[in-house]
Protein backbone atom coordinates (compact mmCIF):
# COMPACT_ATOMS: atom_id res chain seq x y z
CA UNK A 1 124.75 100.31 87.87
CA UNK A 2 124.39 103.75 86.64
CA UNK A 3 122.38 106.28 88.87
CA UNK A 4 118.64 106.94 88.02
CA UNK A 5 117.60 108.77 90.64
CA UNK A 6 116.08 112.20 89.33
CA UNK A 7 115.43 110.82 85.99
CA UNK A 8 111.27 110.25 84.58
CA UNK A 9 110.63 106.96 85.26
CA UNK A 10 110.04 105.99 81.72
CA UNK A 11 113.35 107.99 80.52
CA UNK A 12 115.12 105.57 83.38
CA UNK A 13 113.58 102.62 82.38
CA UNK A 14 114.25 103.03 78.21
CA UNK A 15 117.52 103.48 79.81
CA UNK A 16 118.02 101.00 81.92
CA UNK A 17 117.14 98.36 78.61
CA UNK A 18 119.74 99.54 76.77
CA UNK A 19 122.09 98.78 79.08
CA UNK A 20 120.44 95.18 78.94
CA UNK A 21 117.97 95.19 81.98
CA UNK A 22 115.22 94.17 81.28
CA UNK A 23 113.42 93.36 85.12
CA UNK A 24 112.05 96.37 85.85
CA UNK A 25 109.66 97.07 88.31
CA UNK A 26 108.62 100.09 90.24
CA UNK A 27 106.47 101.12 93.20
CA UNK A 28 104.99 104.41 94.85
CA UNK A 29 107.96 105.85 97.14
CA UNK A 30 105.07 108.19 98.66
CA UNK A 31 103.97 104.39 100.53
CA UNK A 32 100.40 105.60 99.14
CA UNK A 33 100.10 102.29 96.59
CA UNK A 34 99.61 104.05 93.44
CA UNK A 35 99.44 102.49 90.46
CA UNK A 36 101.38 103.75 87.77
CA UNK A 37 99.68 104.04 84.68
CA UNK A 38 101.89 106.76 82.80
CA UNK A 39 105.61 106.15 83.28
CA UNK A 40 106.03 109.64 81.49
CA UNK A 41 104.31 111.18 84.76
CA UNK A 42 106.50 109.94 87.67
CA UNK A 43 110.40 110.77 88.49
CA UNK A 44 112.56 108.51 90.38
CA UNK A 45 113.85 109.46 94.00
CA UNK A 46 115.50 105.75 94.75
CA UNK A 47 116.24 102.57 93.42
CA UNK A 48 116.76 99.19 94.73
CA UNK A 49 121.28 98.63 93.79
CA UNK A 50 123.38 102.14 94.73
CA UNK A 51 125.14 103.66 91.03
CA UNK A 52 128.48 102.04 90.90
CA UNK A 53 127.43 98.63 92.15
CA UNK A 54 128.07 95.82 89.51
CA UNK A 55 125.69 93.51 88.91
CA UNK A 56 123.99 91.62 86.49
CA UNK A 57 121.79 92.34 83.76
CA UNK A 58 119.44 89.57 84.59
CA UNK A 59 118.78 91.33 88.26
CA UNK A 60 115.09 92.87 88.86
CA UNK A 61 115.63 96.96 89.08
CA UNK A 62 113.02 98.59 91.47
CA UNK A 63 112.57 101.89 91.12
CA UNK A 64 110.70 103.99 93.91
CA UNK A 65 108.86 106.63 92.38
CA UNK A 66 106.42 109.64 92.87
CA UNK A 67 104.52 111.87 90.86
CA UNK A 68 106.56 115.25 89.00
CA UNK A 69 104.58 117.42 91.06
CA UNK A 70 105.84 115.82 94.26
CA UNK A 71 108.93 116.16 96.27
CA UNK A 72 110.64 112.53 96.78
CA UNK A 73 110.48 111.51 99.83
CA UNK A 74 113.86 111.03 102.41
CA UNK A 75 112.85 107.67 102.46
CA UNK A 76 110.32 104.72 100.73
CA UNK A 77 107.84 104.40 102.60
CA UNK A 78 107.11 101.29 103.50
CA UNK A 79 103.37 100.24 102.92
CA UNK A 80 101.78 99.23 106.61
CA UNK A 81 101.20 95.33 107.51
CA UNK A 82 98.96 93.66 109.36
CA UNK A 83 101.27 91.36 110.31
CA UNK A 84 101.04 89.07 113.33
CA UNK A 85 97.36 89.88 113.30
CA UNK A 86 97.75 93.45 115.24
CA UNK A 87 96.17 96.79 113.57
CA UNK A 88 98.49 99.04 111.76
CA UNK A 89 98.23 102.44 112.30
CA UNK A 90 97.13 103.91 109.11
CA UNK A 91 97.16 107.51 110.04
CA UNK A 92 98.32 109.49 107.02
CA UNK A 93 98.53 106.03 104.94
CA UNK A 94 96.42 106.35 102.01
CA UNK A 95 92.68 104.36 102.35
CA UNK A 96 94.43 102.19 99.37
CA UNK A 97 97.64 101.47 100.81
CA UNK A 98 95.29 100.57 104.39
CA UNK A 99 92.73 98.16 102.18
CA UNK A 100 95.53 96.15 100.99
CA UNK A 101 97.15 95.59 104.32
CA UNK A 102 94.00 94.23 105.54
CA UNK A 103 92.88 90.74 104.81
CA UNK A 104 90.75 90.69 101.92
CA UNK A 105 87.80 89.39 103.85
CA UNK A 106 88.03 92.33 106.39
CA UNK A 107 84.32 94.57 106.13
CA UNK A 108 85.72 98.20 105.68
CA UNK A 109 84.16 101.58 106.03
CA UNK A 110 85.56 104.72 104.85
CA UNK A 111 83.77 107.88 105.27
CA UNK A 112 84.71 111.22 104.75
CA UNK A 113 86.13 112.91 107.85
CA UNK A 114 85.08 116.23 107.17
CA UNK A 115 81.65 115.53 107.49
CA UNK A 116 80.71 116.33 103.89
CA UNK A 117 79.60 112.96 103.10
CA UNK A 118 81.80 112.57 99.52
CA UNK A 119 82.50 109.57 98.24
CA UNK A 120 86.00 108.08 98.52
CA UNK A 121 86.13 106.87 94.88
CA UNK A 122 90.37 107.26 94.42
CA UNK A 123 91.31 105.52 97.49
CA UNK A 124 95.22 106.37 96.56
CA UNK A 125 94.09 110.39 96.75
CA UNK A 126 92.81 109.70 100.47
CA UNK A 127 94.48 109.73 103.75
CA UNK A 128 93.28 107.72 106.78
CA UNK A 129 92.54 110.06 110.03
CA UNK A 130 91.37 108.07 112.19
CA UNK A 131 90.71 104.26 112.49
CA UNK A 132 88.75 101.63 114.59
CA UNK A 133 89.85 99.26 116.03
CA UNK A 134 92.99 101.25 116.86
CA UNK A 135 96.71 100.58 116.04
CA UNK A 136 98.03 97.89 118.24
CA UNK A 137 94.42 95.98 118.67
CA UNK A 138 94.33 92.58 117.80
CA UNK A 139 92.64 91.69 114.46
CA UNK A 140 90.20 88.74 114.42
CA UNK A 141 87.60 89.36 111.98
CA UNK A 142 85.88 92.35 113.12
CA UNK A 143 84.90 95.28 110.67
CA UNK A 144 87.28 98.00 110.36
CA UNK A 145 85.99 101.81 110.12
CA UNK A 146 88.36 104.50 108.64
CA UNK A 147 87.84 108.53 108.57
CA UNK A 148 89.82 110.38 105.94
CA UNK A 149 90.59 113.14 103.88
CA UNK A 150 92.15 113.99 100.37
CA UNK A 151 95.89 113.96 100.56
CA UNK A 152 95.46 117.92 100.36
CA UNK A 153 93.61 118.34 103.41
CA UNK A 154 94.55 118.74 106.50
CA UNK A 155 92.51 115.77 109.55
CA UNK A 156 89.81 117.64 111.19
């Protein structure tokens, strides 16, 4: 496995086929569930089998990757889960990354936290500030009410 941390993700991936991988996925390493439209825009900071491992072609590659304006994180991080029915804590999760961990029939409110009243259209630019219910309440249906700010912003 050669090392493709540091590389653009598309340069890693056109690399990665010609050494006869062809599974190749990829994910935001920022946790903020980004979809990645242009390959050309993103670097890698990890991916899923160390350099030097052996293994074979026919094994999915993951690559975690942010944008090339963006410092890689120490770590993925990990998207939250609702898991086991209990509220995440979302704080400084992207509204995105928070929607999907929700089940899809959850009722959801984001507003702006500054007060400003703009519209969160980009949920992946958004960070949740606050939440209700908070983290560690159980989940049974109730609506779900999240205050946030662009990524650039600091909470009020």
């Amino acid at each position: 496995m050669p090392n493709f941390v540091g590389m653009g993700l598309q340069s890693a991936q056109d690399a990665a086929q010609k050494r006869g991988f062809y599974m190749l996925k990829s994910h935001d390493a920022a946790g903020r569930a980004r979809f990645q439209a242009f390959d050309r825009n993103w670097k890698v900071c990890s991916q899923n089998y160390k350099a030097g491992k052996v293994v074979p072609t026919d094994t999915e590659l993951d690559f975690g990757a942010v944008k090339l304006d963006e410092s890689c994180p120490a770590h993925d991080q990990k998207a939250p889960s609702a898991a086991g029915g209990t509220m995440p804590d979302f704080r400084g999760k992207s509204v995105k990354a928070a929607r999907q961990a929700l089940d899809s029939s959850t009722s959801i409110t984001v507003n702006d936290a500054t007060g400003a009243s703009r519209w969160v259209l980009l949920e992946s630019n958004w960070q949740v500030c606050t939440q209700k219910p908070a983290a560690g309440a159980k989940l049974n249906g109730q609506p779900v009410t999240l205050d946030a700010v662009k990524f650039e912003e600091h909470c009020p």
